[in-house]
Every structure is written in structure tokens, then in C-alpha cells.
Protein backbone atom coordinates (compact mmCIF):
# COMPACT_ATOMS: atom_id res chain seq x y z
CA UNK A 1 -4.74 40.17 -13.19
CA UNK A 2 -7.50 37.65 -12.54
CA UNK A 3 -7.39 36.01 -15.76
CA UNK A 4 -3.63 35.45 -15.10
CA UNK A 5 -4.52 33.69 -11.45
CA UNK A 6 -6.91 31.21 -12.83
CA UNK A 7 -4.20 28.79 -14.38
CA UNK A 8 -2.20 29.01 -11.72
CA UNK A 9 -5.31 28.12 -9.36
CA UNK A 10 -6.17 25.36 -11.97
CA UNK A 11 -2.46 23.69 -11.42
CA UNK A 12 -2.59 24.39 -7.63
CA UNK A 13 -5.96 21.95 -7.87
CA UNK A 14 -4.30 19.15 -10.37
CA UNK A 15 -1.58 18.79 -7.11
CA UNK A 16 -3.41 18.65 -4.25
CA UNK A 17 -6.22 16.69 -5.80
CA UNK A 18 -5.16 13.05 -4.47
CA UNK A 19 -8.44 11.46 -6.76
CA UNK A 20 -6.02 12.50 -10.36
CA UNK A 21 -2.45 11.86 -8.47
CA UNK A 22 -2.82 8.45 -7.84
CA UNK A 23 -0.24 6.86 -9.46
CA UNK A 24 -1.85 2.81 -8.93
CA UNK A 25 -4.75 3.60 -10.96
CA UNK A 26 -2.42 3.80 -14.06
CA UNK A 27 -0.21 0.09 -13.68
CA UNK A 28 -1.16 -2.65 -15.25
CA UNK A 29 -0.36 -6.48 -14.86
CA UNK A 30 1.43 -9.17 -17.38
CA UNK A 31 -1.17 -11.49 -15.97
CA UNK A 32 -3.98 -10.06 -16.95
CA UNK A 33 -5.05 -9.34 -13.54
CA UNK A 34 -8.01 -6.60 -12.91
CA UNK A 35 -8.65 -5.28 -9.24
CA UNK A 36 -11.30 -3.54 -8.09
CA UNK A 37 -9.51 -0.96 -5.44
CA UNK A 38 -6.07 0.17 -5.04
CA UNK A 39 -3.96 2.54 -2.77
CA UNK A 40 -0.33 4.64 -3.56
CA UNK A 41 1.13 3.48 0.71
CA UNK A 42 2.59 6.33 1.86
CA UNK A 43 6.37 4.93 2.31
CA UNK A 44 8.93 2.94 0.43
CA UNK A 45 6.77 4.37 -2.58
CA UNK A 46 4.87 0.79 -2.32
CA UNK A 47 1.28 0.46 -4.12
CA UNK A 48 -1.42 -2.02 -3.09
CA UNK A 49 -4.01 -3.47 -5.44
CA UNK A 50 -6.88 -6.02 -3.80
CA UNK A 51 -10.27 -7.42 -4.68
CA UNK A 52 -12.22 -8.59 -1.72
CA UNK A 53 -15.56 -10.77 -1.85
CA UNK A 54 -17.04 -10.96 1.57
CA UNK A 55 -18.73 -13.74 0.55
CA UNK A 56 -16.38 -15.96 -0.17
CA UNK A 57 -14.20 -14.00 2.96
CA UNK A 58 -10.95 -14.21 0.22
CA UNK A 59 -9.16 -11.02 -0.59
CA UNK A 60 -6.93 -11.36 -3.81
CA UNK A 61 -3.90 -8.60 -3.57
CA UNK A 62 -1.10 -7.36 -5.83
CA UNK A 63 1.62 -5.89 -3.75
CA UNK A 64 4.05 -3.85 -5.99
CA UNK A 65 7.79 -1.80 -4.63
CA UNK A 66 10.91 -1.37 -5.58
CA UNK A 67 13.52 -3.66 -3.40
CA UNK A 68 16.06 -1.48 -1.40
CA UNK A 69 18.40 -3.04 -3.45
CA UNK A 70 17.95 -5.39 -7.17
CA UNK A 71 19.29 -8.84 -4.91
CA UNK A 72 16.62 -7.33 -2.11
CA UNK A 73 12.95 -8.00 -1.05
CA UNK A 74 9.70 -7.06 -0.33
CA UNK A 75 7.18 -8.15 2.06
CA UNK A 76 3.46 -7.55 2.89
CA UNK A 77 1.97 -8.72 5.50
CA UNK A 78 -1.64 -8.70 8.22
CA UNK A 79 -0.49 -8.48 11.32
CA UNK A 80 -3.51 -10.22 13.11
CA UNK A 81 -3.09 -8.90 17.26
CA UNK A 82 -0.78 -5.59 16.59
CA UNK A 83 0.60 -2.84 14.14
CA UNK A 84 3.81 -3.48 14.15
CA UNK A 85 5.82 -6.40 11.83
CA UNK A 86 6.41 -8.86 15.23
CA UNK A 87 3.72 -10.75 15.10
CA UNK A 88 3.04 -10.32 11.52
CA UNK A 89 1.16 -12.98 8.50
CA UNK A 90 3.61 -11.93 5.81
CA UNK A 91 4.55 -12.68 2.38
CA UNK A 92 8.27 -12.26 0.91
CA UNK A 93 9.31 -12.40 -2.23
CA UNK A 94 13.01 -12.20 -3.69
CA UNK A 95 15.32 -13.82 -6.32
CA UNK A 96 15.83 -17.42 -5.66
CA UNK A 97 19.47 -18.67 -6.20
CA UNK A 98 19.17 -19.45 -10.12
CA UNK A 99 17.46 -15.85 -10.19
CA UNK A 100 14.11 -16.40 -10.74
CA UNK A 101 11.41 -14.96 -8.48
CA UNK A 102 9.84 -16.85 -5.47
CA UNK A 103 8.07 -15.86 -2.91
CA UNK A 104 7.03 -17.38 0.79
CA UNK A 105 5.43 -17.13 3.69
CA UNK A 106 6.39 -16.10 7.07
CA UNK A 107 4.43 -15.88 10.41
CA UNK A 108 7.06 -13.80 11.73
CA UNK A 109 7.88 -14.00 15.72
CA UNK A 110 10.47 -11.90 16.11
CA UNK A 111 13.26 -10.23 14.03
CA UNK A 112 15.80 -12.60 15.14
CA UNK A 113 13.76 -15.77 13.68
CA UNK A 114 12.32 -15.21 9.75
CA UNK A 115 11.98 -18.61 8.49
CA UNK A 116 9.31 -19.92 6.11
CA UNK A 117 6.02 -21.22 7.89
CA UNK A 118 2.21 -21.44 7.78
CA UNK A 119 0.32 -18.52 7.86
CA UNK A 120 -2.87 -18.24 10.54
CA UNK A 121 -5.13 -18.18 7.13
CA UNK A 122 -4.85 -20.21 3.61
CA UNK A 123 -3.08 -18.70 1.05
CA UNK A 124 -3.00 -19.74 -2.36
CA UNK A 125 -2.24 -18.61 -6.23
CA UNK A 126 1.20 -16.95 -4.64
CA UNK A 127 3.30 -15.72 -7.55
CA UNK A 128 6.22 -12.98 -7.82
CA UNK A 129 7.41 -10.85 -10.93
CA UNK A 130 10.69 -8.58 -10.96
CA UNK A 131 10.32 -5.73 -13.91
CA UNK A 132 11.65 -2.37 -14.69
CA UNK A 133 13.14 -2.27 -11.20
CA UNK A 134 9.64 -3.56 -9.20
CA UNK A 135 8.77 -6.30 -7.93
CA UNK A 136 5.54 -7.60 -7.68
CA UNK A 137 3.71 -10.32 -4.99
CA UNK A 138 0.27 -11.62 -6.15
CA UNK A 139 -1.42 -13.86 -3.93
CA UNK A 140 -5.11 -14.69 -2.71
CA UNK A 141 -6.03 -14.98 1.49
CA UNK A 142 -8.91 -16.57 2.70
CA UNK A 143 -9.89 -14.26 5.60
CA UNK A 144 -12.94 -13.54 7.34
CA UNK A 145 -12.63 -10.11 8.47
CA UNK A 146 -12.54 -7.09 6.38
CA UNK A 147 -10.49 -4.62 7.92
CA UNK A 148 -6.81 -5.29 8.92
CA UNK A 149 -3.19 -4.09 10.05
CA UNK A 150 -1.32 -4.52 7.14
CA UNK A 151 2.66 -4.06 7.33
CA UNK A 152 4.88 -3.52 4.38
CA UNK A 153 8.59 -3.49 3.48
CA UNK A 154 11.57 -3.91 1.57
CA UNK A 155 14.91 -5.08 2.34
CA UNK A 156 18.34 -5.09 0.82
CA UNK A 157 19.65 -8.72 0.40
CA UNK A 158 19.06 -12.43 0.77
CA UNK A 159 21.82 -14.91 2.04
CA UNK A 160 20.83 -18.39 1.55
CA UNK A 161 16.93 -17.84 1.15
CA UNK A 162 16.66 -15.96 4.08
CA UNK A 163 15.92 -12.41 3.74
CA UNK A 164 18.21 -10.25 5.74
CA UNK A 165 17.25 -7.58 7.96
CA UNK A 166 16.16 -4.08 6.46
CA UNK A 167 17.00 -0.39 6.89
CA UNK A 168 15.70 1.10 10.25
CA UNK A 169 14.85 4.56 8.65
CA UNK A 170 11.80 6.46 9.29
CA UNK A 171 10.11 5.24 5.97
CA UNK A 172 11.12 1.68 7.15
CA UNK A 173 9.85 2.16 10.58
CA UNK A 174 6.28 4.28 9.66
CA UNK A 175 5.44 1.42 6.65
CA UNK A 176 2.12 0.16 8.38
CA UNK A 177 -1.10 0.80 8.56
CA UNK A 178 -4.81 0.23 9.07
CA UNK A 179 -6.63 -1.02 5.51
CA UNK A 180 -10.37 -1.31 4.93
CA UNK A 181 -11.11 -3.98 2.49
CA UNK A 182 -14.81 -2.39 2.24
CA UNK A 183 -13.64 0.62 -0.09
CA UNK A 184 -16.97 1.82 -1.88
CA UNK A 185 -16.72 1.33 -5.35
CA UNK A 186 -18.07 2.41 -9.06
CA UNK A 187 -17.52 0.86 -12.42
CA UNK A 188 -15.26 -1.27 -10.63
CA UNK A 189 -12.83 1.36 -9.35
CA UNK A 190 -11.64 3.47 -5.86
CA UNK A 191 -14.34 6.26 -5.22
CA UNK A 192 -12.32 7.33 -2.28
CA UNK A 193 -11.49 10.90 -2.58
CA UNK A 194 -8.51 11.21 -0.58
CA UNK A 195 -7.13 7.47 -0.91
CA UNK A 196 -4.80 7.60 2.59
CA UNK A 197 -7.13 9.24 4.48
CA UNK A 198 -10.08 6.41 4.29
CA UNK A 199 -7.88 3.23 3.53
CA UNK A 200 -4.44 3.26 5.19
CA UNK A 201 -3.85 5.36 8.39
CA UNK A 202 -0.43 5.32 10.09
CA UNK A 203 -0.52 3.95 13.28
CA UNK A 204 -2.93 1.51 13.05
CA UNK A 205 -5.82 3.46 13.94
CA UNK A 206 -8.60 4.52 10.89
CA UNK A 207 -11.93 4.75 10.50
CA UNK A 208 -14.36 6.70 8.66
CA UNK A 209 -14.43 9.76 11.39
CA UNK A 210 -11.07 9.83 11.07
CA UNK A 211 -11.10 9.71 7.21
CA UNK A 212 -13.97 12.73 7.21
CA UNK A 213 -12.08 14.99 9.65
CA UNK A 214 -9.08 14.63 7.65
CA UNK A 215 -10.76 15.32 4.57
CA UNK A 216 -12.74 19.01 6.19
CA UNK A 217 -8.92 19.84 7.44
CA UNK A 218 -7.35 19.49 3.91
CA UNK A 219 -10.29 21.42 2.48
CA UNK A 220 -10.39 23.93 5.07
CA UNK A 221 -6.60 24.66 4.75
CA UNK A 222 -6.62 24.74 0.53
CA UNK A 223 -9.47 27.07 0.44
CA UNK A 224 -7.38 29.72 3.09
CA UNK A 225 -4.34 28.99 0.71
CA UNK A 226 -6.67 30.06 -2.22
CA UNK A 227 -8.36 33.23 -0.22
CA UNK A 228 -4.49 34.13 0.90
CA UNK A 229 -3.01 33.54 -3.19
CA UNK A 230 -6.41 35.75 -4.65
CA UNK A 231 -5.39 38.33 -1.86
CA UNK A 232 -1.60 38.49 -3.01
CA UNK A 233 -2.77 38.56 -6.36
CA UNK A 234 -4.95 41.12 -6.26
């Protein structure tokens, strides 16, 4: 009987291990483009690549999710004073009228008023793809701190070059976050073991106490799981 638990204990750990589930670690980029961290967001299943060099304060991204609908949009965005996407530093990108992809940017005020603008930081080498269903904003931000409220989301349809408002369900509503740009790193890739817990926490709060006590709880609760299975098992 315990020979027949192991594999089953050996698939239990290839799920809840986030470090071999992350699905960002396996897409590439026509470009070319390397980065040296990356995060599967929690909602909207959005993925987040960046490279940041303190020294030079720039941070170099690849935002990647699937539109809500193939005329839609997505958006990320730094929201510099809240969590929330009032308020918000935000890039858009969407089919242009002859199709191809553009994207912009928006320093977003309220709902009511989305109209291209200036950002509070320079942005430059902005670029958008559309593939296999995705769509893609690359762009690089000069910015001098390195941790931030990012916001991300998608959206349905554009009338006229102006994206129109998106869904208000809870995967619309929870898509924001806290990010650390200071991820540690080896061989050039995320060493974070449980990638939400230390780079993107809902509600705009995060930290690495935060991160830690997340990571004992998981632990704590798969090794009762285990002690409960071997018990039944047995």
C-alpha cells in the first residue's frame, strides 16, 4: 500500500508546486526579447515579463492577455498615489482602424475621461503584437523607484480609438496589485518560490513578511494534507 501512495504523493507535489506551474517561464517573443523575471497575475489569466536596472532606474516590461473580446484591449498600468485604476500611468493597446496593433498611453483620471496623454514618467520602445488569441504590450519606463501598484485589464471593444469600458466582474475588479521590481535572481531567471506570494499581492499591500508567512501557511497546510492522505492510506 505504500508503494501505491508514493505516485500519487509525487503528482499531489507537481500541482501545488507554483516554482514548475508557472506557465510565463515557457513563452517566448517574435522579437527576440529575453527578460530576466516574470509573474503568471492572478486574474484575466494575464502574465508579466520585466527587466529592471536600478541603475539606469528603467524597467523594460512585456505585458501579455487575452482581450475580453478579438476587437478588445488590454491595459497595464503603475498607479503612482493608489491601488486602484483612477489615478493610474497606463498603457493600452488594441487594433487600430486598418487592424493593425497600436498601443497608447493614458494617465487615466477617471472612468468617464480615457483619452491619450503623457504619462508622469518617459516611456519609450512601445510596441503591440496580436497572436494566437494574445495580445502583447512591450514597452520600456524610466522610473526611479522599484516597487509599484501595478493595475491590469482587458476590455471588450474600441469605438473610434477609444477603448470602451470593461466588465465589472470580480476578476475585473481584483486585477491589481503590489510588484517588486527587486525579484532575486539566478542564471537570469525568477528564484521566487511561490511567484504571487513575493511579487504581486492583491490589495496593494506586499512585502517580504507577508511573502514568508504566506509561504509557512501553504507549507504548513500541504504537509497536514500529506499526514491526513498517508493516514487514509494506511
Amino acid at each position: 500500500m505504500a508503494s501505491s501512495v508514493i505516485p500519487g504523493l509525487s503528482v499531489m507535489f507537481l500541482l501545488v508546486s507554483p516554482s514548475l506551474s508557472l506557465t510565463c517561464t515557457s513563452q517566448n517573443f517574435t522579437n527576440n526579447k529575453l527578460y530576466t523575471d516574470c509573474v503568471d497575475l492572478p486574474y484575466l489569466s494575464s502574465y508579466l515579463h520585466w527587466t529592471y536596472n536600478s541603475t539606469k532606474s528603467s524597467l523594460s516590461i512585456a505585458f501579455i492577455a487575452p482581450p475580453a473580446k478579438s476587437d478588445g484591449w488590454i491595459a497595464w498600468a503603475i498607479n503612482p498615489n493608489a491601488t486602484g485604476m483612477v489615478g493610474s500611468q497606463s498603457l493600452i493597446a488594441f487594433k487600430d482602424s486598418n487592424g493593425s496593433m497600436t498601443v497608447n498611453t493614458y494617465s487615466i483620471s477617471s472612468y468617464s475621461s480615457i483619452l491619450p496623454s503623457k504619462l508622469s514618467f518617459n516611456v519609450s520602445d512601445r510596441s503591440a503584437e496580436y497572436s494566437d488569441g494574445l495580445m502583447k504590450i512591450f514597452a520600456t519606463l524610466e522610473l526611479p523607484v522599484s516597487t509599484v501598484n501595478q493595475v491590469w485589464q482587458v476590455g471588450g471593444s474600441v469605438t473610434d480609438g477609444r477603448p470602451e469600458k470593461h466588465d465589472f466582474q470580480p476578476a475585473n475588479l481584483n486585477s491589481m496589485g503590489f510588484l517588486d521590481l527587486r525579484v532575486a535572481k539566478s542564471n537570469g531567471t525568477s528564484t521566487t518560490t511561490i511567484p504571487m506570494a513575493n511579487t504581486t499581492t492583491i490589495g496593494g499591500q506586499g512585502g517580504n513578511n507577508d511573502s514568508e508567512g504566506d509561504t509557512r501557511r501553504i507549507r504548513i497546510g500541504f504537509y497536514v494534507f500529506l499526514l491526513f492522505l498517508g493516514t487514509f492510506c494506511f
